[in-house]
Protein backbone atom coordinates (compact mmCIF):
# COMPACT_ATOMS: atom_id res chain seq x y z
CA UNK A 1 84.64 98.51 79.72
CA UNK A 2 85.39 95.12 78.20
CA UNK A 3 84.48 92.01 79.26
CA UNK A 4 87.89 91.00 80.01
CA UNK A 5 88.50 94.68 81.48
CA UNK A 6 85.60 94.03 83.84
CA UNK A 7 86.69 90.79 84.84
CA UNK A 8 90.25 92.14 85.80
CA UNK A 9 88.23 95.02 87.93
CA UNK A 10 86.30 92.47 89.71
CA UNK A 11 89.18 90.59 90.89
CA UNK A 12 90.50 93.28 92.16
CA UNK A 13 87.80 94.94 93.82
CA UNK A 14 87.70 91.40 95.24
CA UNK A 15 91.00 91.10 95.93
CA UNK A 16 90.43 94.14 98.00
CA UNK A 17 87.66 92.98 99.74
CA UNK A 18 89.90 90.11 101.41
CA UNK A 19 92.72 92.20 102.28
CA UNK A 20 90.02 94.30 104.04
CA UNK A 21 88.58 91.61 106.02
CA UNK A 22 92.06 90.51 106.71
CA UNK A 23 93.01 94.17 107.73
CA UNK A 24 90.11 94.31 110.28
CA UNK A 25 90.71 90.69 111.84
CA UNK A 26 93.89 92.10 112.86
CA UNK A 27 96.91 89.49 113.66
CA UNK A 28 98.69 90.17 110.40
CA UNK A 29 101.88 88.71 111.36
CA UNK A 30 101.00 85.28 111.81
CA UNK A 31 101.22 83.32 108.70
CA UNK A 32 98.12 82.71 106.34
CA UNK A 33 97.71 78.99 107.62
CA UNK A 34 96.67 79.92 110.81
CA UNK A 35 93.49 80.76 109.47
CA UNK A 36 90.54 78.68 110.55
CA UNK A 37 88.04 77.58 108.47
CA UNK A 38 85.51 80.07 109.15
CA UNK A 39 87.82 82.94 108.93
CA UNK A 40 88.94 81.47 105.43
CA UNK A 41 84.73 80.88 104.85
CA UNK A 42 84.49 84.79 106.13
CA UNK A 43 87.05 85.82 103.55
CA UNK A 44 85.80 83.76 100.83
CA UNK A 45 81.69 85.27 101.69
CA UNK A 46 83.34 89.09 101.30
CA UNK A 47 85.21 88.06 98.09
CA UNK A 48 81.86 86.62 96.62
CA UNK A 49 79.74 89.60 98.22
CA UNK A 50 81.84 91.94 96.49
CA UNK A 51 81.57 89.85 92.99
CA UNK A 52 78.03 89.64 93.00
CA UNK A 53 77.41 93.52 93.90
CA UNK A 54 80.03 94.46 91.02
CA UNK A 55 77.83 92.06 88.59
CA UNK A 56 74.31 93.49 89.91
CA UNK A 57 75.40 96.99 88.47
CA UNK A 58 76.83 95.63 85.05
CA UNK A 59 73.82 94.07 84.19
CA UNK A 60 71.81 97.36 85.68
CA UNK A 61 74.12 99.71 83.66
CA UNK A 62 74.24 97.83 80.50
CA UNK A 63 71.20 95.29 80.42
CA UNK A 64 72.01 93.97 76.37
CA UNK A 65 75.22 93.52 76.67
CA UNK A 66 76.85 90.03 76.10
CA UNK A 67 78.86 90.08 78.44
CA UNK A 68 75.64 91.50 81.33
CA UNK A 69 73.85 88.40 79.47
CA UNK A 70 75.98 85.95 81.09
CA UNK A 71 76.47 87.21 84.22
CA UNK A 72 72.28 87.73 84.71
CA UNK A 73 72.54 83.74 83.64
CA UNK A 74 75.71 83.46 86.09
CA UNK A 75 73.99 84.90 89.04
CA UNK A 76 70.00 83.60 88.88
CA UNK A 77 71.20 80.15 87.63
């Protein structure tokens, strides 16, 4: 998978992980700016959760990769 393939993947899966959380909160027929800010912080945490998890295996499954390379320098800092 490319970089840029992987990227659109990850948004996605992310993507996913939001509507999920929304999906479970329930209340889907009131408009987005009801949200408080620690639902929106809730949403944000599951977005990022699912990022991080999708860049753990990347860099697992292909370690000398460039693109596994910046993510490993993405993720420790």
């Amino acid at each position: 998978m490319t970089d840029d393939e992987w990227q659109a993947h990850a948004v996605h899966e992310a993507a996913k992980a939001i509507g999920e959380w929304l999906e479970g909160r329930g209340r889907l027929h009131q408009p987005i700016r009801s949200l408080t800010m620690p639902e929106l912080e809730a949403m944000a945490q599951n977005a990022v959760g699912r990022f991080i998890v999708l860049a753990s295996q990347r860099i697992a499954e292909a370690r000398d990769t460039p693109g596994s390379q910046k993510l490993s320098i993405l993720l420790i800092g």
